[in-house]
Protein backbone atom coordinates (compact mmCIF):
# COMPACT_ATOMS: atom_id res chain seq x y z
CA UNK A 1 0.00 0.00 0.00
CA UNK A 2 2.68 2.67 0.69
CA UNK A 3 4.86 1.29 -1.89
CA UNK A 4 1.85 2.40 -4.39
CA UNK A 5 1.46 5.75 -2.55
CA UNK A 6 5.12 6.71 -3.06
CA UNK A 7 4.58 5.98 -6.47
CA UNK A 8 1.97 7.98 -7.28
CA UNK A 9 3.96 10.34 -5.47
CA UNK A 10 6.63 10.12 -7.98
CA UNK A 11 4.34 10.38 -10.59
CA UNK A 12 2.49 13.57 -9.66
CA UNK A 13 6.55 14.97 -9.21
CA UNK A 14 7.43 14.18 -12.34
CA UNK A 15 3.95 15.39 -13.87
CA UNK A 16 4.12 18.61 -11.92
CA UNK A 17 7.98 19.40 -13.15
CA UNK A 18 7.16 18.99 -16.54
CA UNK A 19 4.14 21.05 -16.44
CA UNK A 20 6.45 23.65 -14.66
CA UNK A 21 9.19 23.16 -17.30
CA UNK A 22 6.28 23.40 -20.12
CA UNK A 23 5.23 26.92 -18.36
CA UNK A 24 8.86 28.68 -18.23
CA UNK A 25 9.45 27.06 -22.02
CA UNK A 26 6.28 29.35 -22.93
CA UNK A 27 7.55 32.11 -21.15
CA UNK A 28 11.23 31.83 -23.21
CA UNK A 29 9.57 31.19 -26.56
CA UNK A 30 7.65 34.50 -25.90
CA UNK A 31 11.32 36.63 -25.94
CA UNK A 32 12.57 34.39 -28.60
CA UNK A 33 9.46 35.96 -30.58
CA UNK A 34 10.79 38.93 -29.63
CA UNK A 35 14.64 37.99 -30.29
CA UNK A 36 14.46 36.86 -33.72
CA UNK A 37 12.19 39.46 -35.29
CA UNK A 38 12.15 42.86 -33.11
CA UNK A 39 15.63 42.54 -31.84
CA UNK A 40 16.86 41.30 -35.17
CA UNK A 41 15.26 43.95 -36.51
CA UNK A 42 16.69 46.40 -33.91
CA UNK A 43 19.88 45.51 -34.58
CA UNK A 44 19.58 46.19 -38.52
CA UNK A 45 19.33 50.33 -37.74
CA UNK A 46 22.05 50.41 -34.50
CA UNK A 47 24.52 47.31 -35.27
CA UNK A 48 24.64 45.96 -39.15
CA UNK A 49 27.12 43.64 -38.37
CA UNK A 50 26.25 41.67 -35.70
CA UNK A 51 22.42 41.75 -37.43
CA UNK A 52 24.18 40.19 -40.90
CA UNK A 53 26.52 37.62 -38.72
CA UNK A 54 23.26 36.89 -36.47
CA UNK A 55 23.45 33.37 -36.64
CA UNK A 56 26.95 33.15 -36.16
CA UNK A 57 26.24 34.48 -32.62
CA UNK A 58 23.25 31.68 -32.65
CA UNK A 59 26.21 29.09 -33.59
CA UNK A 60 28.30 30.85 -30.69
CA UNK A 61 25.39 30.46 -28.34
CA UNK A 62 24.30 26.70 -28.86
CA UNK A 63 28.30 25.91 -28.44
CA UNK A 64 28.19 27.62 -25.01
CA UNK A 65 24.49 26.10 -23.94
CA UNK A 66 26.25 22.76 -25.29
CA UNK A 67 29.19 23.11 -22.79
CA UNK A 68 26.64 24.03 -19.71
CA UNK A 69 24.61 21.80 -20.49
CA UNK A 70 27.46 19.24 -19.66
CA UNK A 71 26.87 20.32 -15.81
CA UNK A 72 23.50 18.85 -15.63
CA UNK A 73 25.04 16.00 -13.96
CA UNK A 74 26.28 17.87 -11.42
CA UNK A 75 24.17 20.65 -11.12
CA UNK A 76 20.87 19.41 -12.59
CA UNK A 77 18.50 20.92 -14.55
CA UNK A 78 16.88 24.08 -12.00
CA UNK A 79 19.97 26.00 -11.68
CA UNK A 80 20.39 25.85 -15.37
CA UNK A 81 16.66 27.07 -16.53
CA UNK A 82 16.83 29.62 -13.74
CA UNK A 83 19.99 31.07 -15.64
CA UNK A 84 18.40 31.23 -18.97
CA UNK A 85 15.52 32.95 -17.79
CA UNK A 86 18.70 35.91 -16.15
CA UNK A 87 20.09 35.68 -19.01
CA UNK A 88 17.91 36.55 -21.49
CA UNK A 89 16.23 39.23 -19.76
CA UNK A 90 19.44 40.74 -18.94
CA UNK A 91 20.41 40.91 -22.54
CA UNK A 92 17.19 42.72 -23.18
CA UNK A 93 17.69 45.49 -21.19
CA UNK A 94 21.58 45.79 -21.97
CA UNK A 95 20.84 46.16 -25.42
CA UNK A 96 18.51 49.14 -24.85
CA UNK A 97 20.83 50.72 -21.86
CA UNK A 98 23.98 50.43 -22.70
CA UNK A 99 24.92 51.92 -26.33
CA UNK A 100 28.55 49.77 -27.21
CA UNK A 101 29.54 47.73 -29.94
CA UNK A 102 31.02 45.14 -27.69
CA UNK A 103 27.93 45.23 -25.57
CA UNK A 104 25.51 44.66 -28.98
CA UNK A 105 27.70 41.45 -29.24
CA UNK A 106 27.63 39.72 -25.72
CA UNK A 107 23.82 40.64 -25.19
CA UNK A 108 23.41 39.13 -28.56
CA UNK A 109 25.43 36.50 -27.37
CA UNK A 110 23.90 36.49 -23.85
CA UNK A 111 20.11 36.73 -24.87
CA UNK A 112 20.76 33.28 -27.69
CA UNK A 113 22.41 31.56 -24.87
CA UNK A 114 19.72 31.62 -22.59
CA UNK A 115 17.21 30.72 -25.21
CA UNK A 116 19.20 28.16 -26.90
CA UNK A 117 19.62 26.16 -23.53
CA UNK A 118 16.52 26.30 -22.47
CA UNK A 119 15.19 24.41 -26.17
CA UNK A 120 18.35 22.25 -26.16
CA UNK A 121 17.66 21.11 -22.47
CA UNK A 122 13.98 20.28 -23.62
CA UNK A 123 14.73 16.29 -25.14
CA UNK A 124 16.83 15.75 -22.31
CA UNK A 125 14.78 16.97 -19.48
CA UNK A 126 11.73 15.38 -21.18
CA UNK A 127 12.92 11.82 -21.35
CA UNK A 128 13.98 12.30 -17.76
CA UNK A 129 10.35 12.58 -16.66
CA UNK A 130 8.36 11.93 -19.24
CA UNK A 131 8.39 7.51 -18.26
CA UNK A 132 7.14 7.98 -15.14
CA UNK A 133 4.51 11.00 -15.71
CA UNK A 134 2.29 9.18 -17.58
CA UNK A 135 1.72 9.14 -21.39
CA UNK A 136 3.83 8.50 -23.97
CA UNK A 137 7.16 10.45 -24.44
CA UNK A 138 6.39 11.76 -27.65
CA UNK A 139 3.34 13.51 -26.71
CA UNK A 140 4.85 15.03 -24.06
CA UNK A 141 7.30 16.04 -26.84
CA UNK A 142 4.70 17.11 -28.81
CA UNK A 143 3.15 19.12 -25.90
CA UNK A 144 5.96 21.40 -25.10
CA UNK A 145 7.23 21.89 -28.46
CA UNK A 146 3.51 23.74 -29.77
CA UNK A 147 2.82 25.16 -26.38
CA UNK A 148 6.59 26.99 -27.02
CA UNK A 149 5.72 28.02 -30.26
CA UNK A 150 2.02 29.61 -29.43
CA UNK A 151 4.99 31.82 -27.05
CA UNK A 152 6.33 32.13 -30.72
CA UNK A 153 3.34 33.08 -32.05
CA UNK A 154 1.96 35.40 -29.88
CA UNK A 155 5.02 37.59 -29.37
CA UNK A 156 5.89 37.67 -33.04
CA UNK A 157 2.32 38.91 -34.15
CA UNK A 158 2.20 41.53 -31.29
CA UNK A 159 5.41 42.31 -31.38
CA UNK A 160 5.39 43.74 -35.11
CA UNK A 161 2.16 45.80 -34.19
CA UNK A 162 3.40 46.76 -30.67
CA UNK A 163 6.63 48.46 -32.38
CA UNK A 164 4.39 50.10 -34.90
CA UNK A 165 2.08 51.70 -32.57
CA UNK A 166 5.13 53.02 -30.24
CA UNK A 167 6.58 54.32 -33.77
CA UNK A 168 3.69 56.39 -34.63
CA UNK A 169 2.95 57.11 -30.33
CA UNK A 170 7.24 58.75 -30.18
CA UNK A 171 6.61 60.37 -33.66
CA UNK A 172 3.26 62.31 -33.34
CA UNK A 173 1.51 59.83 -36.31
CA UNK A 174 -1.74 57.57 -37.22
CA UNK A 175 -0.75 53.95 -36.75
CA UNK A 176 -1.95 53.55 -40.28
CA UNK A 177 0.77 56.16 -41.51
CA UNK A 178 3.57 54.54 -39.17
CA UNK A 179 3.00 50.97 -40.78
CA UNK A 180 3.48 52.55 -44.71
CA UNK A 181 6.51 54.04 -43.47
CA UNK A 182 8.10 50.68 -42.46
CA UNK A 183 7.41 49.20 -45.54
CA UNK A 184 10.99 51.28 -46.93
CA UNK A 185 12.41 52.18 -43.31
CA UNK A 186 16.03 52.27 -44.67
CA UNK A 187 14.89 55.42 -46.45
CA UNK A 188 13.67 57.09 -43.19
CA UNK A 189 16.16 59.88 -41.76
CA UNK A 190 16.19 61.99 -38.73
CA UNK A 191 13.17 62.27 -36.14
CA UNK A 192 10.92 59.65 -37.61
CA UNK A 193 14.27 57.26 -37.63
CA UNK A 194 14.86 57.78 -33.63
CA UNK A 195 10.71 57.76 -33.47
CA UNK A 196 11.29 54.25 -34.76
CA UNK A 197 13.78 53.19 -32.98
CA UNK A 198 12.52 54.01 -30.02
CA UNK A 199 9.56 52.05 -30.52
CA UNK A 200 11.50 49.43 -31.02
CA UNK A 201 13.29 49.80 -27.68
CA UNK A 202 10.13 49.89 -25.84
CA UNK A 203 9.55 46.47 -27.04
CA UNK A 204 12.55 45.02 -25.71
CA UNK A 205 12.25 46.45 -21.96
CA UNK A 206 8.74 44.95 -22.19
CA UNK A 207 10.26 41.57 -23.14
CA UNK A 208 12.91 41.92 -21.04
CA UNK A 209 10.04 42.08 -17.78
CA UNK A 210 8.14 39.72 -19.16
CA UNK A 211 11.41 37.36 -19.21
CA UNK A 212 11.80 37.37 -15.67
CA UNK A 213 8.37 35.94 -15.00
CA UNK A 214 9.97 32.03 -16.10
CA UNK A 215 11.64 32.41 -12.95
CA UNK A 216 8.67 31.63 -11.05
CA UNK A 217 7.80 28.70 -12.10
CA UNK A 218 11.41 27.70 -12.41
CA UNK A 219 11.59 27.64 -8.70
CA UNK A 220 8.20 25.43 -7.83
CA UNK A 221 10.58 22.45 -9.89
CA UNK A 222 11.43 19.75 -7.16
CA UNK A 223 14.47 18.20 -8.50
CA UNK A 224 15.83 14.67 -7.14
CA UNK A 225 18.93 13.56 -7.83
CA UNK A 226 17.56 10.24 -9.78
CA UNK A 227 15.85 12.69 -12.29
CA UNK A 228 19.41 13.14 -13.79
CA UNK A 229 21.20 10.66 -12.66
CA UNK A 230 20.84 6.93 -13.25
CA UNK A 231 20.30 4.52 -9.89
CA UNK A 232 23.38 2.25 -11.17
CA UNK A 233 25.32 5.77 -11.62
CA UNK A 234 25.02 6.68 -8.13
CA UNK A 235 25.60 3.21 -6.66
CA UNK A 236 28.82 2.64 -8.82
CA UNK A 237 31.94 4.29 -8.56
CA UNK A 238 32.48 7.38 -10.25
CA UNK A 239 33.56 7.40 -13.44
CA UNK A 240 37.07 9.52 -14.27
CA UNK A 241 36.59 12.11 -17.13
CA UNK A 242 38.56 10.04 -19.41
CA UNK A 243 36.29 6.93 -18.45
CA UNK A 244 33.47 9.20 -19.15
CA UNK A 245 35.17 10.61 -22.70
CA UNK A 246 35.26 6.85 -23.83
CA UNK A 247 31.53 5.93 -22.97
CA UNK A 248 30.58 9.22 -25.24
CA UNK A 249 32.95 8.58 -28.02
CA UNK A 250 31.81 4.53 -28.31
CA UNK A 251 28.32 6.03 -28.67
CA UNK A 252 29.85 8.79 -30.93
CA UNK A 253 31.40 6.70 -33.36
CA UNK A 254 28.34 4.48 -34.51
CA UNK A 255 27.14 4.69 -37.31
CA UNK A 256 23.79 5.44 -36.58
CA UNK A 257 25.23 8.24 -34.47
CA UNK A 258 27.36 9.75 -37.11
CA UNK A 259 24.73 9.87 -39.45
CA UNK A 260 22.31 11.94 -37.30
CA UNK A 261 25.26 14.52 -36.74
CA UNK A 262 25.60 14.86 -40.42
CA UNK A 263 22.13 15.08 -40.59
CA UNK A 264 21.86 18.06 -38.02
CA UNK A 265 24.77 19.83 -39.53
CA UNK A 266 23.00 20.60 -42.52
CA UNK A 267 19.79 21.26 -41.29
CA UNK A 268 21.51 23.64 -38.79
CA UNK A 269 23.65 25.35 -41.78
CA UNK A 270 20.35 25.33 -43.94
CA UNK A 271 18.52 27.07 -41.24
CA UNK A 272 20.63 29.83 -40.62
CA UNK A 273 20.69 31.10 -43.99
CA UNK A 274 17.62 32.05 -44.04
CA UNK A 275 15.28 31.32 -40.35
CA UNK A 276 16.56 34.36 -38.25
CA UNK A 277 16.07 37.05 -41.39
CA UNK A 278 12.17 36.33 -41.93
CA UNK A 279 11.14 39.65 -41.80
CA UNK A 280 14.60 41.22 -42.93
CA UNK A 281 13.50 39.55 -46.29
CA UNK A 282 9.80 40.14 -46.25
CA UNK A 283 10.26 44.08 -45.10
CA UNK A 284 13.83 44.60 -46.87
CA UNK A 285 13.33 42.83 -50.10
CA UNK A 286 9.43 42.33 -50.71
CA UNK A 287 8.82 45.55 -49.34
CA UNK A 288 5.75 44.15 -47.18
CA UNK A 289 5.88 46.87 -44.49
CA UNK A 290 6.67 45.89 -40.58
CA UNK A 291 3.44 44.90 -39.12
CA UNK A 292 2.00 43.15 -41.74
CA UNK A 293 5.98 41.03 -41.93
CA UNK A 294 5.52 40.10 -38.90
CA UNK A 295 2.06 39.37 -39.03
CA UNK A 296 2.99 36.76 -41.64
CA UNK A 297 5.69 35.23 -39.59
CA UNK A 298 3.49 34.99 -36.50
CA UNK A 299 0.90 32.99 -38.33
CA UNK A 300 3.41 31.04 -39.62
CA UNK A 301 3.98 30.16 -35.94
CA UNK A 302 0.30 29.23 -35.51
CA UNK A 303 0.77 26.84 -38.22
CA UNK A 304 3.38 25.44 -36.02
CA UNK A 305 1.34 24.78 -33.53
CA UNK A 306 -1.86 23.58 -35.34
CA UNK A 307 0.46 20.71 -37.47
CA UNK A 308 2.21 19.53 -33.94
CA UNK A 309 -1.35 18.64 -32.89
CA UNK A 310 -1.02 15.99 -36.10
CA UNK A 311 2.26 14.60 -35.02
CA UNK A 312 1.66 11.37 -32.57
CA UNK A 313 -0.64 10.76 -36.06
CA UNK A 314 1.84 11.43 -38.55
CA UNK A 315 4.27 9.75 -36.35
CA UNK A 316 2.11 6.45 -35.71
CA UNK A 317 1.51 6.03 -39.38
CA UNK A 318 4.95 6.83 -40.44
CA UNK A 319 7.09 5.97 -37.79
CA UNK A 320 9.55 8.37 -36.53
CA UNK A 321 12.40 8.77 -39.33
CA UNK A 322 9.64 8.71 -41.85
CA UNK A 323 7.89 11.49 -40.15
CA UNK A 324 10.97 13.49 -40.59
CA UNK A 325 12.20 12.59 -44.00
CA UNK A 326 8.33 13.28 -45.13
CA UNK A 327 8.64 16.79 -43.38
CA UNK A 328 11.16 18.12 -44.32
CA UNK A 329 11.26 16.69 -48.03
CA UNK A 330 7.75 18.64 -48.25
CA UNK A 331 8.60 21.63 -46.81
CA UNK A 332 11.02 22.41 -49.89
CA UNK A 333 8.79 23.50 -52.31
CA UNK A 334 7.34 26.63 -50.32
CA UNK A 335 10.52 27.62 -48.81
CA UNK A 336 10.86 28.53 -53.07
CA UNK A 337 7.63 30.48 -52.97
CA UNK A 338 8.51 32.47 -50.39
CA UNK A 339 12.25 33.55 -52.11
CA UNK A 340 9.61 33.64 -55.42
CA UNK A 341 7.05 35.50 -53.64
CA UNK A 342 7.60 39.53 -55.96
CA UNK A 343 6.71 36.96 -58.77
CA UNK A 344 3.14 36.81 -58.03
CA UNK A 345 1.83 40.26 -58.12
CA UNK A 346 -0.77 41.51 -56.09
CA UNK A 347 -1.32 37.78 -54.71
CA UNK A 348 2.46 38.41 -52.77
CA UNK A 349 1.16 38.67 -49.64
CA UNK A 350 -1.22 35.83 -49.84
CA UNK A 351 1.23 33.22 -51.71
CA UNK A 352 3.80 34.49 -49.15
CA UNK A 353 1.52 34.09 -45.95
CA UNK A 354 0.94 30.66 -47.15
CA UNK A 355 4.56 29.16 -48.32
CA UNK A 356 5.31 30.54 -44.19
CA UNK A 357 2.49 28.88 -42.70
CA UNK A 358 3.42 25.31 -44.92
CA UNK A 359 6.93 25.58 -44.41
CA UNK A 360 7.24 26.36 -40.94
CA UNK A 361 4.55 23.46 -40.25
CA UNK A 362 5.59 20.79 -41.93
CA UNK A 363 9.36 21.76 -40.77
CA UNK A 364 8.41 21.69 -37.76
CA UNK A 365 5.63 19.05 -37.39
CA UNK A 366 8.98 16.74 -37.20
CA UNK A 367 10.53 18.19 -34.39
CA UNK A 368 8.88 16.04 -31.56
CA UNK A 369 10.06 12.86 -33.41
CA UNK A 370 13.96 14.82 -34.12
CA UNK A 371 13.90 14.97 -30.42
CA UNK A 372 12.51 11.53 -29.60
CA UNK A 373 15.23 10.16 -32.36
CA UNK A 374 18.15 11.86 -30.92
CA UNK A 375 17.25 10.28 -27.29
CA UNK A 376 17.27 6.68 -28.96
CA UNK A 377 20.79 7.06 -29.80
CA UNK A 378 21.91 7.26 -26.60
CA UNK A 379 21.57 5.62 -23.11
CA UNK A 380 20.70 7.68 -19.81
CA UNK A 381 23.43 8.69 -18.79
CA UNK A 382 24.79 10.04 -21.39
CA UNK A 383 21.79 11.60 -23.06
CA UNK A 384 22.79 15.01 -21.97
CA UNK A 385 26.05 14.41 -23.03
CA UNK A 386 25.15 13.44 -26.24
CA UNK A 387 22.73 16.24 -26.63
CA UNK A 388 25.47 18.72 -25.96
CA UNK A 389 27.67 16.97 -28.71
CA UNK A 390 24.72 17.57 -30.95
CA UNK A 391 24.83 21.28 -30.09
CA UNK A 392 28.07 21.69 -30.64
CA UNK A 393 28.00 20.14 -33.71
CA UNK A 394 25.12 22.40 -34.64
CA UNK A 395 27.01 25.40 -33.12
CA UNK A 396 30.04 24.98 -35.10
CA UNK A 397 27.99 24.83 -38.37
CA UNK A 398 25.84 27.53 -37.18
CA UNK A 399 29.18 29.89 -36.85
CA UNK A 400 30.19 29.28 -40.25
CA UNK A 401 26.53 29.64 -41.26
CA UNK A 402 26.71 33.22 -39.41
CA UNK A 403 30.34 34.24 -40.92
CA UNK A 404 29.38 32.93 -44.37
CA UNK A 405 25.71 35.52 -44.54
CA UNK A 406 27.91 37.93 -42.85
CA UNK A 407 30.75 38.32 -45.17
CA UNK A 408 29.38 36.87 -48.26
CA UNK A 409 25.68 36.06 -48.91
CA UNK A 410 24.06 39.08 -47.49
CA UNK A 411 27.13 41.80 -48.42
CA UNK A 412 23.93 42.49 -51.28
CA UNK A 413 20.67 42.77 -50.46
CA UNK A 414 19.68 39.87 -52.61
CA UNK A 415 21.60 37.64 -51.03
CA UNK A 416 18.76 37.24 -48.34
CA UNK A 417 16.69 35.35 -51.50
CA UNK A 418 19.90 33.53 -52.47
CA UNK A 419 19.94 31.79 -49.43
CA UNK A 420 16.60 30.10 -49.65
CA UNK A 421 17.45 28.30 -52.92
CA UNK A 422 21.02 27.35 -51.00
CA UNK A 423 19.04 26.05 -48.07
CA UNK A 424 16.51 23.77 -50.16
CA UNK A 425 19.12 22.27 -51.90
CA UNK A 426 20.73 21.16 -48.35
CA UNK A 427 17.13 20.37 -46.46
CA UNK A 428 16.98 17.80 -49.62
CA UNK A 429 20.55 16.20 -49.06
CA UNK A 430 19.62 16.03 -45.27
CA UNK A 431 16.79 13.98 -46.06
CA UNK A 432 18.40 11.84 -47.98
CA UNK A 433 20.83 11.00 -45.18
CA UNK A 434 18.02 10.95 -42.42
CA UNK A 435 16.73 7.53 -44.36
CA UNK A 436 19.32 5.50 -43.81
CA UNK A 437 18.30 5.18 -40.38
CA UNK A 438 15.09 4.23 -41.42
CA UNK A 439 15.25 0.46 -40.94
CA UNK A 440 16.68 0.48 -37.48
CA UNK A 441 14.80 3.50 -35.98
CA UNK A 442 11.74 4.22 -37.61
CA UNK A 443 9.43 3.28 -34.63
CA UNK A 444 6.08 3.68 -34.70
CA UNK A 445 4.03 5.86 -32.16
CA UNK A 446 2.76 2.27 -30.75
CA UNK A 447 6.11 0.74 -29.79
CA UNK A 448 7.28 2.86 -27.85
């Protein structure tokens, strides 16, 4: 009898944390709304060179949240989220404060740390609970991933309108005259340029607030040991770091393993060549002005959510690898009709709205079984290990990603189109190499 009542015990523990976790991931998708189109956006007017090397910084970032998130063992996984929410928000408000060069690069670097290890601590910290909380692991996958992006979503589609309506509020205008001005804001000069601006900083001290709400939440997490450590890890002897080194190379050096890096690289190279600049390209190059950009993008993040509801379907029918070859294969053709989207006249908007909304969902529709995939590849113990070999994997390719828009692909304006045929072509080879663990991994929902 009190055997079962320290089980449910555990249960409603493990439920509760990952309800908690779920909450402070909301609260950090809502600045990386923020992060990637405002602050992006921000950066364009007062720092041009860490805006057109933005993903470099993002490659910078998942190397560092790879290397902390190497102390989980030690530290586990509270301490960590409760920096990432610090973090960010303190970037936020540096950013705004604090008028440096340097100091546009470390909040940079600052704000995509914090946000990159809270998402790269999600497949990790989910397979930690997710056995004993009830449910299977990829809907609890599934769960986090489109509650995060309706964070996405909402922040994105206010944010646009929110710096708009500050715009025309610091320069004296109708909202309705602010927005046609945005739509060729590198032509702007003088008062109506530090009108919008200023709007823009307003947006960031509100995100920067709202930031340091994931704290709360954050610190109702009760953490055991066991939740990151394995029973037979504690009870055995502890392992020397070059001990340790060997376990995460012999997992390393599969096959199986080696392909799923390769895989990851390009996906992470394809995505920064195009992913942070959404609205750069929409405002910069279509000439669709700021609110209704990031309008566009938001719903694209609502399309996010809506296809994650599918994916325990798509996933049961096509098992796990299949789900992600399937995705991403499909989300090629209208990541071309957005870099095609002046071709099609006064439908632009329309054709645009809706390559966003299919690519982002199918893209993303995979990302519960990416997760669930990664965490096959490796045993307990050294899942966050693995994970932060992953990241730095990513990161690296991610840096040269960053250095490569930075000093070659966007040095011309239509360089920001370039880079979505450059990313198709790679999304297609990364499929190709995703299938070859088909046979041994592709799991339906069912079996797991």
């Amino acid at each position: 009898m009190n055997g079962d009542i320290h089980i449910q015990q555990v249960q409603l523990r493990q439920k509760r944390n990952l309800i908690l976790f779920i909450i402070s991931y909301v609260i950090n998708n809502l600045a990386s709304g923020i992060l990637y189109d405002t602050y992006v956006n921000y950066l364009q007017e007062v720092s041009l060179p860490t805006a057109t090397s933005f993903w470099a910084f993002y490659g910078y970032a998942t190397f560092l949240s790879a290397l902390i998130l190497l102390l989980v063992p030690k530290s586990g996984y509270k301490k960590l989220l409760l920096f990432c929410a610090a973090s960010t928000s303190a970037a936020f408000f540096c950013v705004v404060f604090v008028k440096s060069a340097t100091i546009f690069y470390l909040s940079t670097l600052l704000a995509l740390t914090g946000v990159q290890l809270h998402f790269i601590m999600l497949a990790p910290y989910v397979a930690a609970y997710a056995g004993s909380a009830g449910g299977k692991s990829i809907d609890w996958y599934t769960r986090t991933y489109y509650m995060g992006y309706v964070g996405y979503f909402l922040t994105t589609f206010l944010g646009g309108a929110a710096t708009v309506k500050l715009f025309s509020s610091h320069a004296g205008i109708s909202f309705e005259r602010a927005r046609k001005l945005t739509e060729y804001i590198t032509e702007t000069t003088g008062s109506t340029r530090d009108a919008y601006l200023a709007g823009n900083r307003d947006v960031l001290i509100i995100t920067g607030v709202v930031t340091l709400l994931s704290i709360i939440p954050i610190l109702f997490i009760r953490e055991e040991k066991s939740d990151y450590i394995s029973v037979d890890e504690q009870q055995t002897k502890k392992q020397s770091l070059p001990e340790r080194v060997r376990d995460i190379l012999s997992v390393l050096f599969r096959k199986d393993a080696m392909m799923y890096l390769i895989y990851w690289a390009l996906i992470s190279f394809a995505m920064g060549l195009f992913t942070s600049y959404y609205t750069v390209f929409l405002n910069r190059n279509l000439h669709i002005d700021k609110a209704t950009s990031s309008l566009l993008v938001s719903i694209s993040y609502a399309a996010i959510v809506l296809f994650m509801l599918f994916t325990p379907f798509v996933v049961k029918k096509m098992g796990t690898v299949g789900t992600i070859c399937f995705t991403v294969l499909l989300s090629i053709p209208f990541m071309l009709i957005i870099a095609n989207g002046n071709h099609f006249g006064k439908a632009m908007i329309p054709m645009v709205g809706i390559g966003l909304f299919m690519r982002a969902g199918l893209a993303n529709l995979g990302s519960p079984a990416d997760s669930s995939l990664s965490m096959m590849l490796a045993p307990k113990n050294l899942r966050p290990a693995f994970t932060s070999v992953v990241n730095f994997i990513a990161g690296i390719v991610s840096i040269i990603s960053g250095h490569f828009t930075g000093s070659i692909l966007f040095t011309a304006q239509e360089g920001y189109r370039t880079a979505y045929y450059i990313a198709a072509a790679l999304y297609f080879v990364a499929a190709l190499v995703i299938i070859t663990l088909f046979k041994k991994y592709n799991r339906k929902e069912a079996e797991e």
